[in-house]
Protein backbone atom coordinates (compact mmCIF):
# COMPACT_ATOMS: atom_id res chain seq x y z
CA UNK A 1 22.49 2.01 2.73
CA UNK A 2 23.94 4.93 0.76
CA UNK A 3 23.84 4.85 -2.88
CA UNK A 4 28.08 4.61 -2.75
CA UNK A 5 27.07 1.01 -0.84
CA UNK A 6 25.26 0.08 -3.64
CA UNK A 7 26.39 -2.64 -6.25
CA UNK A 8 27.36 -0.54 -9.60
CA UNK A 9 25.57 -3.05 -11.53
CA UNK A 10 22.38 -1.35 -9.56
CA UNK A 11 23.43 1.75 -10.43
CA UNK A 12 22.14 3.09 -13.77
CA UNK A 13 18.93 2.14 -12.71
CA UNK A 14 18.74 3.64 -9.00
CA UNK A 15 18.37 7.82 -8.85
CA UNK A 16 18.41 9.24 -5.24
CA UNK A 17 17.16 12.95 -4.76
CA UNK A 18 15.72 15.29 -1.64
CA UNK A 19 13.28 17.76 -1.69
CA UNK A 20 13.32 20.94 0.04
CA UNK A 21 11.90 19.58 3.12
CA UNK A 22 14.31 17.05 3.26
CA UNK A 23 12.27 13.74 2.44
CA UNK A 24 14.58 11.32 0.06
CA UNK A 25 13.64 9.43 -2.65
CA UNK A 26 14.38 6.68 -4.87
CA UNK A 27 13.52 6.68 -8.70
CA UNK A 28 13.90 3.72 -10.78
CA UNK A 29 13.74 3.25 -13.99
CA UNK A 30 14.44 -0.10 -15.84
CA UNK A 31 13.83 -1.69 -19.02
CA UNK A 32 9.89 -3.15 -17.73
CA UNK A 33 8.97 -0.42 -15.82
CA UNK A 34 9.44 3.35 -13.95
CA UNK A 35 8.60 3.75 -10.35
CA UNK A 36 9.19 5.82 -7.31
CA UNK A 37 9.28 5.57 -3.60
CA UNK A 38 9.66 8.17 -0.43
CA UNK A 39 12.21 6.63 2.27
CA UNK A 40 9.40 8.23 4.15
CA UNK A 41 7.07 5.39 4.81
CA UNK A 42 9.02 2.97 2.80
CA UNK A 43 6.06 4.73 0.60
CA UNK A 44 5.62 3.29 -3.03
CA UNK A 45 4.34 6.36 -5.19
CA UNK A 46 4.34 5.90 -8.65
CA UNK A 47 4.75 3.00 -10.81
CA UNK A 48 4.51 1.97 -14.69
CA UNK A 49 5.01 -0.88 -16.16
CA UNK A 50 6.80 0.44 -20.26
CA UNK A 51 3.79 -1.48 -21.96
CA UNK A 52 1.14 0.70 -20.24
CA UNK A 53 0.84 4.12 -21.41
CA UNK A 54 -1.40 5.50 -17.93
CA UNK A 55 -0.11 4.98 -14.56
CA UNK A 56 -1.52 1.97 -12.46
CA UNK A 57 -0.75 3.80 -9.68
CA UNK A 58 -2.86 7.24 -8.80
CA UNK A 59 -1.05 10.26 -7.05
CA UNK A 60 -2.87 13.19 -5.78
CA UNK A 61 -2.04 16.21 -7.62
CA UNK A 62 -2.62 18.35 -3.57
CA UNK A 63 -0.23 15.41 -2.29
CA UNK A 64 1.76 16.97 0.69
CA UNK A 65 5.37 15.93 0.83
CA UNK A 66 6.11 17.25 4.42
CA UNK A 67 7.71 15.11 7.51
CA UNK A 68 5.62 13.27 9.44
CA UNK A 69 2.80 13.07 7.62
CA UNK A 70 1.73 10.38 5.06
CA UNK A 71 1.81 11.17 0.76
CA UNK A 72 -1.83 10.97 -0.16
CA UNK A 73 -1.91 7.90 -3.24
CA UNK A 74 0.52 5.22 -4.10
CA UNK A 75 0.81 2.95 -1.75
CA UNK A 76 0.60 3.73 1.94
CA UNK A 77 1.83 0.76 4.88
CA UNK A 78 -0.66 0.54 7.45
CA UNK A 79 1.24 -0.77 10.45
CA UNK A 80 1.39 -2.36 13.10
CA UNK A 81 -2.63 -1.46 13.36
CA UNK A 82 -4.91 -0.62 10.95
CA UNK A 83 -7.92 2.15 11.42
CA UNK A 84 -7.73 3.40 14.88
CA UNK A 85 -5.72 2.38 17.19
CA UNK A 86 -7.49 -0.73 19.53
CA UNK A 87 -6.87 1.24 23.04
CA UNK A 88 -5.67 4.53 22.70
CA UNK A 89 -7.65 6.74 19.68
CA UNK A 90 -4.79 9.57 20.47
CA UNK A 91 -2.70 7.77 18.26
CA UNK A 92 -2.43 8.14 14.40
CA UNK A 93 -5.33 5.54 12.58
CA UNK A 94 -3.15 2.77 10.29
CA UNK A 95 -0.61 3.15 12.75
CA UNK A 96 3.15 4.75 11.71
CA UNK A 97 5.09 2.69 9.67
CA UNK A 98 3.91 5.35 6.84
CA UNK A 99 5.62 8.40 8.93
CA UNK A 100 8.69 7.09 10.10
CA UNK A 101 11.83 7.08 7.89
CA UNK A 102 12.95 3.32 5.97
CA UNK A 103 16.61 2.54 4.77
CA UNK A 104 18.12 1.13 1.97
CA UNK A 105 19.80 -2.06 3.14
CA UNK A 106 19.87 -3.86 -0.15
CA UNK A 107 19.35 -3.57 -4.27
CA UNK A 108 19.98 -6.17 -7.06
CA UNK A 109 18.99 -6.89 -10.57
CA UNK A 110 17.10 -9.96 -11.55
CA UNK A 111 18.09 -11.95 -14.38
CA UNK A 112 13.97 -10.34 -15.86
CA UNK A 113 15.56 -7.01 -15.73
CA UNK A 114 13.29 -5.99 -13.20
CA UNK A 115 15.09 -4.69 -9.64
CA UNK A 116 14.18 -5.67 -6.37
CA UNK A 117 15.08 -3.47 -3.18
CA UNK A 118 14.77 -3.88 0.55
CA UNK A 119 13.87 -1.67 3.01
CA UNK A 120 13.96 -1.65 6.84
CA UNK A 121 11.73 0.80 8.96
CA UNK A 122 14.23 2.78 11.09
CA UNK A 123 13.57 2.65 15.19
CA UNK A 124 13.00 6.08 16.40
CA UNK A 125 11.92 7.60 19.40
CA UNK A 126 8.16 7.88 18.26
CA UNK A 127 8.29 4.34 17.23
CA UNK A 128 9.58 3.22 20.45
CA UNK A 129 6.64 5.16 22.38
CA UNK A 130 4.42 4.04 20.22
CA UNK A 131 5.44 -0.25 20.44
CA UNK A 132 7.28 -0.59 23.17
CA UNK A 133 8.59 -4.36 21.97
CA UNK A 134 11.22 -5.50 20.28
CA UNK A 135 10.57 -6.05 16.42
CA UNK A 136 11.92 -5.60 13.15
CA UNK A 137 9.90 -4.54 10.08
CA UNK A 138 11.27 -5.04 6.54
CA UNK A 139 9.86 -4.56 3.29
CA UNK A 140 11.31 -6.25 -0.57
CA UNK A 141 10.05 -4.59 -3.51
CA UNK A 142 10.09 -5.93 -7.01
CA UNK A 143 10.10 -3.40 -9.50
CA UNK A 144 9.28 -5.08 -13.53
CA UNK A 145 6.05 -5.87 -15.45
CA UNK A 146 4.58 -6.60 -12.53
CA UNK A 147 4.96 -4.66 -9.01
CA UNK A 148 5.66 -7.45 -5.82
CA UNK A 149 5.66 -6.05 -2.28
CA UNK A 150 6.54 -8.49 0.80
CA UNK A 151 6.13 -7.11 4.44
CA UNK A 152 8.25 -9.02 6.81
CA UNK A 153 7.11 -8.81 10.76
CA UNK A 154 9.33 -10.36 12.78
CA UNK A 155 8.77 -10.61 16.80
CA UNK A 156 12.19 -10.31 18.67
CA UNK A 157 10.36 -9.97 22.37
CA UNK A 158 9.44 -13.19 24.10
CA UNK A 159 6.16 -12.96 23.99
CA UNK A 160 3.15 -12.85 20.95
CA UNK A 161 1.99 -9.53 19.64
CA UNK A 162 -0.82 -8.85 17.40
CA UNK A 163 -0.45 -6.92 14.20
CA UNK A 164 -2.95 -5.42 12.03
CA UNK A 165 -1.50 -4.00 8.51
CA UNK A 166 -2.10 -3.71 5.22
CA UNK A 167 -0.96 -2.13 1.70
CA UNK A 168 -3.71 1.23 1.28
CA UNK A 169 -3.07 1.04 -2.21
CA UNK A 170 -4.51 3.86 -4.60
CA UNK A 171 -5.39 2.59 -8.52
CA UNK A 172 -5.66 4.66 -11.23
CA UNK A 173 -8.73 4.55 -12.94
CA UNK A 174 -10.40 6.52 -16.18
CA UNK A 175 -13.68 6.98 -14.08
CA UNK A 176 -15.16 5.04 -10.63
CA UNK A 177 -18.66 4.64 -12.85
CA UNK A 178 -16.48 2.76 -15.21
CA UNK A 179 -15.08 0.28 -12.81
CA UNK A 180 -15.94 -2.89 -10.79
CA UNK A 181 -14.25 -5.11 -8.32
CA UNK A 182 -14.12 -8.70 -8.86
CA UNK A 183 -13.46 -11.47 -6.80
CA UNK A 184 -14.92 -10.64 -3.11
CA UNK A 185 -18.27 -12.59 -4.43
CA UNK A 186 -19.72 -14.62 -1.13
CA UNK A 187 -17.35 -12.99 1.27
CA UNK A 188 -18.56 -11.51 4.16
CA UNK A 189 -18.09 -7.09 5.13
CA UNK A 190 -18.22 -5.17 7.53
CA UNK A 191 -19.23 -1.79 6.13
CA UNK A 192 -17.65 1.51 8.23
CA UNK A 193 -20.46 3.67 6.03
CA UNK A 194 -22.97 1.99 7.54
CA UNK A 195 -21.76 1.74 11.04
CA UNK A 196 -19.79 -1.66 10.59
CA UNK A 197 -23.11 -3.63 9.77
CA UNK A 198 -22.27 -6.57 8.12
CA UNK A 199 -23.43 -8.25 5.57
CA UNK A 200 -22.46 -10.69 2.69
CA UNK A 201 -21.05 -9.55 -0.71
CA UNK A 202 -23.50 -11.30 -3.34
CA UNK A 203 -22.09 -9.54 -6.73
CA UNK A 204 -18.96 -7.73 -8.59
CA UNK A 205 -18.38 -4.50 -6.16
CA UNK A 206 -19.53 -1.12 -8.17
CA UNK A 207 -20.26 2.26 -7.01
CA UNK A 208 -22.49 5.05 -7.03
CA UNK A 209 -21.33 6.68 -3.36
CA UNK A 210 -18.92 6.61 -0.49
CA UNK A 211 -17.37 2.93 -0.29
CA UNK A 212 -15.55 1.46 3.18
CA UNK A 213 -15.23 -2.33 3.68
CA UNK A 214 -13.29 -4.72 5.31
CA UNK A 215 -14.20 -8.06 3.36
CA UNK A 216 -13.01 -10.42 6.00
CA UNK A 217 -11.80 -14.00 5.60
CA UNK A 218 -10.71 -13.76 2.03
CA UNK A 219 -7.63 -15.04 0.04
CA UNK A 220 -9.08 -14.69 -3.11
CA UNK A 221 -7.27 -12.36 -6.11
CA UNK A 222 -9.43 -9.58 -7.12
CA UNK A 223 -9.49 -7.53 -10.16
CA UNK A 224 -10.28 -3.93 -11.29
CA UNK A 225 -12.16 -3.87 -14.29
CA UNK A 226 -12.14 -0.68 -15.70
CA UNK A 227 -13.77 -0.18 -19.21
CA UNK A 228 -12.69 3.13 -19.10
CA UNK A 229 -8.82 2.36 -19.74
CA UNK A 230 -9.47 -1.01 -21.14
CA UNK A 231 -6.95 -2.61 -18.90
CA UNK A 232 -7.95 -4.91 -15.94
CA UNK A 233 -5.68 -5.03 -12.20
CA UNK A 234 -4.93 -8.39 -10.98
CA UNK A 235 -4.14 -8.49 -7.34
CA UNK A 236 -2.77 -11.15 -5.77
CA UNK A 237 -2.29 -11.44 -3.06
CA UNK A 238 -0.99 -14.11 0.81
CA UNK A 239 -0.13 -13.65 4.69
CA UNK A 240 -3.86 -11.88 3.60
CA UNK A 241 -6.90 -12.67 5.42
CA UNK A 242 -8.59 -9.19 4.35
CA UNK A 243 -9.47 -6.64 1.46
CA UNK A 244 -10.81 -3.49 1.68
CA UNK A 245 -12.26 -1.67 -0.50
CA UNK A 246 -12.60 2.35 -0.72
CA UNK A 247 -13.56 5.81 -2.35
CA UNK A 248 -14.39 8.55 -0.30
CA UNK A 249 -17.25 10.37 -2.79
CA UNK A 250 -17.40 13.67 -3.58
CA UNK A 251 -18.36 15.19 0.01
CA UNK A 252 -15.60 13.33 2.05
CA UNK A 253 -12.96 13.82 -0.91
CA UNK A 254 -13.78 17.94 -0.79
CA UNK A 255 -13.16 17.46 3.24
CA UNK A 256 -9.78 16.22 3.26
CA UNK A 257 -7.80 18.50 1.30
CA UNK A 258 -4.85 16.66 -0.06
CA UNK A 259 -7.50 15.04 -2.75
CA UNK A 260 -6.40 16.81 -5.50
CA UNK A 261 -8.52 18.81 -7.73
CA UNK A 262 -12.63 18.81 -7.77
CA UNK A 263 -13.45 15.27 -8.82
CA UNK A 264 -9.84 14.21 -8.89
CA UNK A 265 -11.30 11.52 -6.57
CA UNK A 266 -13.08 9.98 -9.09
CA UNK A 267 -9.90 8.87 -10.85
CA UNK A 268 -8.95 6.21 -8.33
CA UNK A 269 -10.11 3.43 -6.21
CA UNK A 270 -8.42 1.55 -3.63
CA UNK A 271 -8.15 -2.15 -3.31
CA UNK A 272 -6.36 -2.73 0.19
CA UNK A 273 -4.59 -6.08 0.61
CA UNK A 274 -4.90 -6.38 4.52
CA UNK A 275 -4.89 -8.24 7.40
CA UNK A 276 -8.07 -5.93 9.69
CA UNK A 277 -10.34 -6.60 12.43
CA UNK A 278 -10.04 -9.73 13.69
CA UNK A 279 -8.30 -10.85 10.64
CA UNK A 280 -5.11 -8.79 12.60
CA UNK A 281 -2.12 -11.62 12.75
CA UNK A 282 -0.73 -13.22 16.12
CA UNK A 283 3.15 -13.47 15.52
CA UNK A 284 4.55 -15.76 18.31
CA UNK A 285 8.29 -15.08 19.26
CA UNK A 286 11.01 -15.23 17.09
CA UNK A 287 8.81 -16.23 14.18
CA UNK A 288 7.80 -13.69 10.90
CA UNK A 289 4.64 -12.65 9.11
CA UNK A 290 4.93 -11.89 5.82
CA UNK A 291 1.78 -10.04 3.79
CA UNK A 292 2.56 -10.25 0.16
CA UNK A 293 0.84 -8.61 -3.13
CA UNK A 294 2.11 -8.57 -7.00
CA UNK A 295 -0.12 -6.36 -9.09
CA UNK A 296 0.00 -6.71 -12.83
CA UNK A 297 -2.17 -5.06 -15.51
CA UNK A 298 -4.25 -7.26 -18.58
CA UNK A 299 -5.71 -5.79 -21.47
CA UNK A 300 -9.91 -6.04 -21.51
């Protein structure tokens, strides 16, 4: 949808811009809250609620804006598979719904004040090669006091497919010592650090070195405490049968580059609402998945 398409009542709040390279964007900016997203990956980067004076989202200061290649922080789609892929490891891990271009097909204004938009991942040749059957992928995001995503799968072949997916999303944090994870108590991990051994989660999730889990068969919310900021993340979260939890440490952060600066890691955590391992969703024909999250922020 261009912005002329676009109800003028949506207007004021909608800005559309293109960088250098050519990647378009979408700011908003409405009475609750600022945000931004990259038609690149339907690829949430930045958003604030107006009664929070930090981000909620984290952004790497090396983030590389460049085609094909995913924005390092906000909130990444893994899709349709998440890690590597289950039969050919040529292919990108998380899959490509984060590199190939999303539309505007639709904006409004809710009676809150807070704007909702939907986006539809655009078929291209690479997506084709990549799944070969018919679907259609479309995202609704909520932008107000609190942040609602929904990710709608729907299978237009005539026969099941299996998706894996999930939102990668990047928190901003005052300091990983000063945070903890609640609400994976009792729920059982599979921990990529430790060569996918699994185990059982028996306390709040803190951290004191590299961190990758899939906690598997989990619904529950979770929340990032973080005394640091004195604000606590609610996630909540359906259509979700996974988290996963992550920060790379200092030796893995220094590897990859787009981190930001030294220690810039240490600034965020991610809290992954997901659907992973064999927690990935069967989607019989003609039907639609739909993974859902709505972060808000409480004061501590």
């Amino acid at each position: 949808m261009s912005e002329s398409n676009i109800d003028f009542m949506i207007q004021p709040q909608l800005k559309f811009s293109q960088d250098e390279s050519g990647l378009e964007y979408i700011e908003i900016e409405n009475r609750l809250a600022t945000a931004k997203i990259a038609l690149q990956g339907g690829h949430v980067m930045t958003w604030q609620p107006k009664s929070q004076d930090q981000p909620v989202l984290w952004l790497s200061s090396n983030a590389r804006f460049i085609k094909g290649r995913s924005i390092r922080g906000g909130i990444p789609i893994c899709w349709p598979w998440f890690g590597a892929h289950p039969t050919d490891s040529a292919l990108c891990p998380h899959g490509f719904a984060r590199v190939i271009p999303w539309q505007l097909v639709d904006a409004d204004t809710l009676k809150n004040g807070a704007t909702r938009l939907v986006l539809q991942m655009m078929e291209t040749a690479e997506s084709r090669r990549q799944l070969s059957y018919p679907h259609l992928l479309a995202m609704t995001i909520t932008i107000g006091e609190t942040l609602k995503i929904d990710l709608a799968t729907t299978n237009k072949a005539s026969h099941p497919f299996v998706v894996g997916e999930a939102f990668h999303t990047y928190f901003k944090v005052s300091d990983i010592s000063n945070v903890h994870v609640k609400g994976l108590e009792d729920a059982l991990y599979s921990d990529k650090v430790f060569a996918y051994e699994r185990r059982v989660e028996k306390n709040d999730v803190r951290f004191n070195g590299e961190f990758d889990r899939v906690y598997l068969n989990t619904t529950a919310d979770c929340m990032i405490e973080d005394t640091g900021l004195h604000r606590q993340i609610r996630i909540s979260k359906s259509g979700s049968q996974s988290t996963v939890v992550w920060t790379p440490w200092a030796d893995k952060a220094e590897q990859m580059g787009d981190m930001g600066a030294p220690d810039e890691w240490r600034t965020m955590v991610c809290v992954e609402t997901a659907n992973a391992l064999e927690n990935a969703v069967v989607i019989s024909p003609n039907r639609t998945h739909v993974l859902s999250v709505e972060y808000s922020v409480e004061t501590l």
